[in-house]
N, C-alpha and C. Protein backbone atom coordinates (compact mmCIF):
# COMPACT_ATOMS: atom_id res chain seq x y z
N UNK A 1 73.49 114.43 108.37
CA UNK A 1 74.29 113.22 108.48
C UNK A 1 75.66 113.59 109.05
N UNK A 2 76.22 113.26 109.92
CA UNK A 2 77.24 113.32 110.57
C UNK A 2 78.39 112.29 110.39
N UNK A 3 79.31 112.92 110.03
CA UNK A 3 80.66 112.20 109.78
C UNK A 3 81.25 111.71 110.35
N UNK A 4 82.24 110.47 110.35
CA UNK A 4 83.04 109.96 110.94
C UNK A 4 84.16 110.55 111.91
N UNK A 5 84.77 111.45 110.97
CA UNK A 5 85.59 112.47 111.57
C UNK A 5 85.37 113.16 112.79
N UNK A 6 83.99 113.70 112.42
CA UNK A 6 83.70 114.90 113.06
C UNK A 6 83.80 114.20 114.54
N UNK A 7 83.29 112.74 114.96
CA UNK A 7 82.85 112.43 116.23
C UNK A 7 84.48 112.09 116.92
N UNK A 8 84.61 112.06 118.04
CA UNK A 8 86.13 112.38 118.98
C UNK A 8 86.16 111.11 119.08
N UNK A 9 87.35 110.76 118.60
CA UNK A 9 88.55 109.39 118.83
C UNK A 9 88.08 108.97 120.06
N UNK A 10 87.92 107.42 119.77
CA UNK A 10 88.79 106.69 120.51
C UNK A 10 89.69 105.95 120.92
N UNK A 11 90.20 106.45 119.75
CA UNK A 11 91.90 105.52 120.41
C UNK A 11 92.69 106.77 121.83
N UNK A 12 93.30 105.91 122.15
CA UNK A 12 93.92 106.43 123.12
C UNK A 12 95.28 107.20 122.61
N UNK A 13 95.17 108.20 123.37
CA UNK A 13 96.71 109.11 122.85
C UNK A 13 97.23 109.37 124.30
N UNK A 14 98.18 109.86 124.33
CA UNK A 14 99.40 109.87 125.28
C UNK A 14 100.67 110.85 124.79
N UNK A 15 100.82 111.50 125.87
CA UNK A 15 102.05 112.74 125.46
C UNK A 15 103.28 112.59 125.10
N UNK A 16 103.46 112.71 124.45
CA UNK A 16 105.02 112.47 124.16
C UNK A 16 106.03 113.35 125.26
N UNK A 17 107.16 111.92 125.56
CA UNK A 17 107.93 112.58 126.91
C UNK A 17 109.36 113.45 126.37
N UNK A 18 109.22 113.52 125.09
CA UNK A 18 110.08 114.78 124.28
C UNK A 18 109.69 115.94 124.10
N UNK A 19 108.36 116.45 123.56
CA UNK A 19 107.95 117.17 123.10
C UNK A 19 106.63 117.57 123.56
N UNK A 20 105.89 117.05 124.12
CA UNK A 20 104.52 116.64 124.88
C UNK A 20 103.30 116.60 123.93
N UNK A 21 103.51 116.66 122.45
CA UNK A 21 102.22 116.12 121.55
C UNK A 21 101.52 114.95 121.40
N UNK A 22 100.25 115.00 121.91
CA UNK A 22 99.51 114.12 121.81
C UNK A 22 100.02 112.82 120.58
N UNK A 23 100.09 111.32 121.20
CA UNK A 23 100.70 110.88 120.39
C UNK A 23 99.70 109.58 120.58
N UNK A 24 99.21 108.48 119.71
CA UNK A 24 98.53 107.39 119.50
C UNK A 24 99.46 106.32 120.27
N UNK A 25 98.75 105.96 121.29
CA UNK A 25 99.68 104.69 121.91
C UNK A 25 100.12 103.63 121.49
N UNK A 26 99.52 103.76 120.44
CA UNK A 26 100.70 102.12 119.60
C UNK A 26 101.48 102.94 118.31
N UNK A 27 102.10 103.99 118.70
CA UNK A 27 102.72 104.34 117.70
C UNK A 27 104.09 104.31 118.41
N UNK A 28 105.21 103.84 117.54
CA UNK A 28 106.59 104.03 117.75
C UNK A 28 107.48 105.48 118.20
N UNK A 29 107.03 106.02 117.03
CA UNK A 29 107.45 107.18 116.92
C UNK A 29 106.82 108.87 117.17
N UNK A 30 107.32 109.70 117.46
CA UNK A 30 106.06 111.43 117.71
C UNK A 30 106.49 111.49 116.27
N UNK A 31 105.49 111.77 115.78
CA UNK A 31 105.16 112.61 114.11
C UNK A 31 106.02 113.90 114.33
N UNK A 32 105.84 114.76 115.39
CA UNK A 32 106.04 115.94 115.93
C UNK A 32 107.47 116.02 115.76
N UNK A 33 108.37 115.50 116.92
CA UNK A 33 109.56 115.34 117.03
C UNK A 33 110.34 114.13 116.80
N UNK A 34 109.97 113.52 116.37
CA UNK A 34 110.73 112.32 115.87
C UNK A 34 111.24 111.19 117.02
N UNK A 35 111.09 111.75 118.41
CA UNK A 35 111.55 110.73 119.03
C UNK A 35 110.89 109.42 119.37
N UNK A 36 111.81 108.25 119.24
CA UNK A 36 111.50 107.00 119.06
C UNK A 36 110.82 106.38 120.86
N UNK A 37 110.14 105.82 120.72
CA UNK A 37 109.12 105.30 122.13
C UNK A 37 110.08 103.75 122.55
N UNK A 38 110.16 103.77 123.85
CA UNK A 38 110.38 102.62 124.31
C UNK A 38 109.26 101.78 124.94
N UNK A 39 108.92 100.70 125.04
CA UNK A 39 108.22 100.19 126.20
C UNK A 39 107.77 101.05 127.22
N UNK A 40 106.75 101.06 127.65
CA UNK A 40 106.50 102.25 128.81
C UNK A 40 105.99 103.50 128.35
N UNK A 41 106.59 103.70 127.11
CA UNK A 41 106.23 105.52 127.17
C UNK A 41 104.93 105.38 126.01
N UNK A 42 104.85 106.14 124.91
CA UNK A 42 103.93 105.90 124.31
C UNK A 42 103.73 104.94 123.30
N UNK A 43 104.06 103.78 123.12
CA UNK A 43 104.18 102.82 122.61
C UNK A 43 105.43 101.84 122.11
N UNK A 44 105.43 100.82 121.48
CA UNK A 44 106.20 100.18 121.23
C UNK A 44 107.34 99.22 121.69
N UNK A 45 108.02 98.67 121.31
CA UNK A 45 108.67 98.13 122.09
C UNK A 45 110.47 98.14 122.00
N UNK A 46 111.20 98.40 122.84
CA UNK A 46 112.63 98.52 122.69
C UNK A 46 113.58 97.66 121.94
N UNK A 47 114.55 98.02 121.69
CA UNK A 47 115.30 97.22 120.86
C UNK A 47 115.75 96.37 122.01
N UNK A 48 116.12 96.48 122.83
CA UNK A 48 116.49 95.21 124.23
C UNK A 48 115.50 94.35 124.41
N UNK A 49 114.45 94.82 123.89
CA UNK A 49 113.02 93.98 123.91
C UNK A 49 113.12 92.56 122.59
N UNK A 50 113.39 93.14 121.43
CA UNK A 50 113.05 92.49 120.30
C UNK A 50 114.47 91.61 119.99
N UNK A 51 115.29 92.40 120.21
CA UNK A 51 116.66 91.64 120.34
C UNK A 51 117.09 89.86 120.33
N UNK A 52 116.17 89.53 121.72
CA UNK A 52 116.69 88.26 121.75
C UNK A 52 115.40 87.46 120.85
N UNK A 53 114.89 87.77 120.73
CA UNK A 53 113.74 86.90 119.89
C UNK A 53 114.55 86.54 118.78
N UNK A 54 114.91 88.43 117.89
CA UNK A 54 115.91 87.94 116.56
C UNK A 54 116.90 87.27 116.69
N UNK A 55 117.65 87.33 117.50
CA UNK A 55 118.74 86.24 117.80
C UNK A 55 118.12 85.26 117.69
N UNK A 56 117.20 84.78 118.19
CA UNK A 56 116.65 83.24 118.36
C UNK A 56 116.32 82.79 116.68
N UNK A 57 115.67 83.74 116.05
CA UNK A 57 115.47 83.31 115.15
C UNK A 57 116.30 83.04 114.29
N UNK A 58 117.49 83.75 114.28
CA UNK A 58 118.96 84.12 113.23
C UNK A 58 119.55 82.48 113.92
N UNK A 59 119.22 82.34 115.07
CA UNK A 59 119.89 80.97 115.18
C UNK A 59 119.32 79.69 114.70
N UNK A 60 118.14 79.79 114.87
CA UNK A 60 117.49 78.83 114.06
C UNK A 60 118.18 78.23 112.54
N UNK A 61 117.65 79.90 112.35
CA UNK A 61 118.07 79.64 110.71
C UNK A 61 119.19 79.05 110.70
N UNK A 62 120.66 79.44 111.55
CA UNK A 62 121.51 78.87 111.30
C UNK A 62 121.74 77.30 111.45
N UNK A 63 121.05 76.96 112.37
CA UNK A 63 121.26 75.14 113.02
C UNK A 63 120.32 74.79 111.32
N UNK A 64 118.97 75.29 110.78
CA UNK A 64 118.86 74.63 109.71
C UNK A 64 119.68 74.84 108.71
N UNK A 65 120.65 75.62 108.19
CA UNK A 65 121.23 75.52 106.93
C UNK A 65 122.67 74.37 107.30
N UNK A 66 122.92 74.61 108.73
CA UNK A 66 123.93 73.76 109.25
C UNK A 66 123.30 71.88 108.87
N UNK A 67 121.95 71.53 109.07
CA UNK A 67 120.84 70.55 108.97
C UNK A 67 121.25 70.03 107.36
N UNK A 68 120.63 71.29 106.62
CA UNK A 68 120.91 71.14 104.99
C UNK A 68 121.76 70.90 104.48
N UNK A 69 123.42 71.54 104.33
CA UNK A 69 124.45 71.31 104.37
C UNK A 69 125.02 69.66 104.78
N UNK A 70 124.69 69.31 105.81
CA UNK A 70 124.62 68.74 106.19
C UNK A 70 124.47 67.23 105.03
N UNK A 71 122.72 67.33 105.19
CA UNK A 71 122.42 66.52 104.20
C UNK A 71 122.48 66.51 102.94
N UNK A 72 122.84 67.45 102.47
CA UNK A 72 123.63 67.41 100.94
C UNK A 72 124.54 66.97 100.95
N UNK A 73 125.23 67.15 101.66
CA UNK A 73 126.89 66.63 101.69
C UNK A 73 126.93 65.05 101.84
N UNK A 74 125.65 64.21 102.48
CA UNK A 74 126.02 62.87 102.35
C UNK A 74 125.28 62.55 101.30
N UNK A 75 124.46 63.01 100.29
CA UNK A 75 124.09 62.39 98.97
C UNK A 75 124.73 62.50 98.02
């Protein structure tokens, strides 16, 4: 009976452009050397990437508590 293990990945790996260890393409970070992945390299996505989304959302939130406030204040 043959194990799971034993049979060769397929996930995809990709070198790390710090250190060159084989690294899992949706991983952020090299286990190896610690350096963090941008868009492009072996996974993940940049903080210039995720940035304006959170903004969007931090604004949201704000126009609703501005909403709430709001309507508390006239009851």
């Amino acid at each position: 009976m043959a194990e799971d293990w034993d049979e060769p990945d397929d996930d995809a790996t990709d070198p790390c452009p710090e250190c060159g260890a084989q690294v899992y393409s949706d991983a952020d970070q090299c286990p190896e050397c610690g350096h963090w992945f941008v868009d492009g390299e072996a996974g993940g996505q940049s903080w210039s990437e995720r940035q304006p989304r959170m903004l969007a959302w931090m604004g949201y939130a704000v126009v609703a508590l501005i909403v709430l406030w709001i309507v508390v204040t006239m009851l």
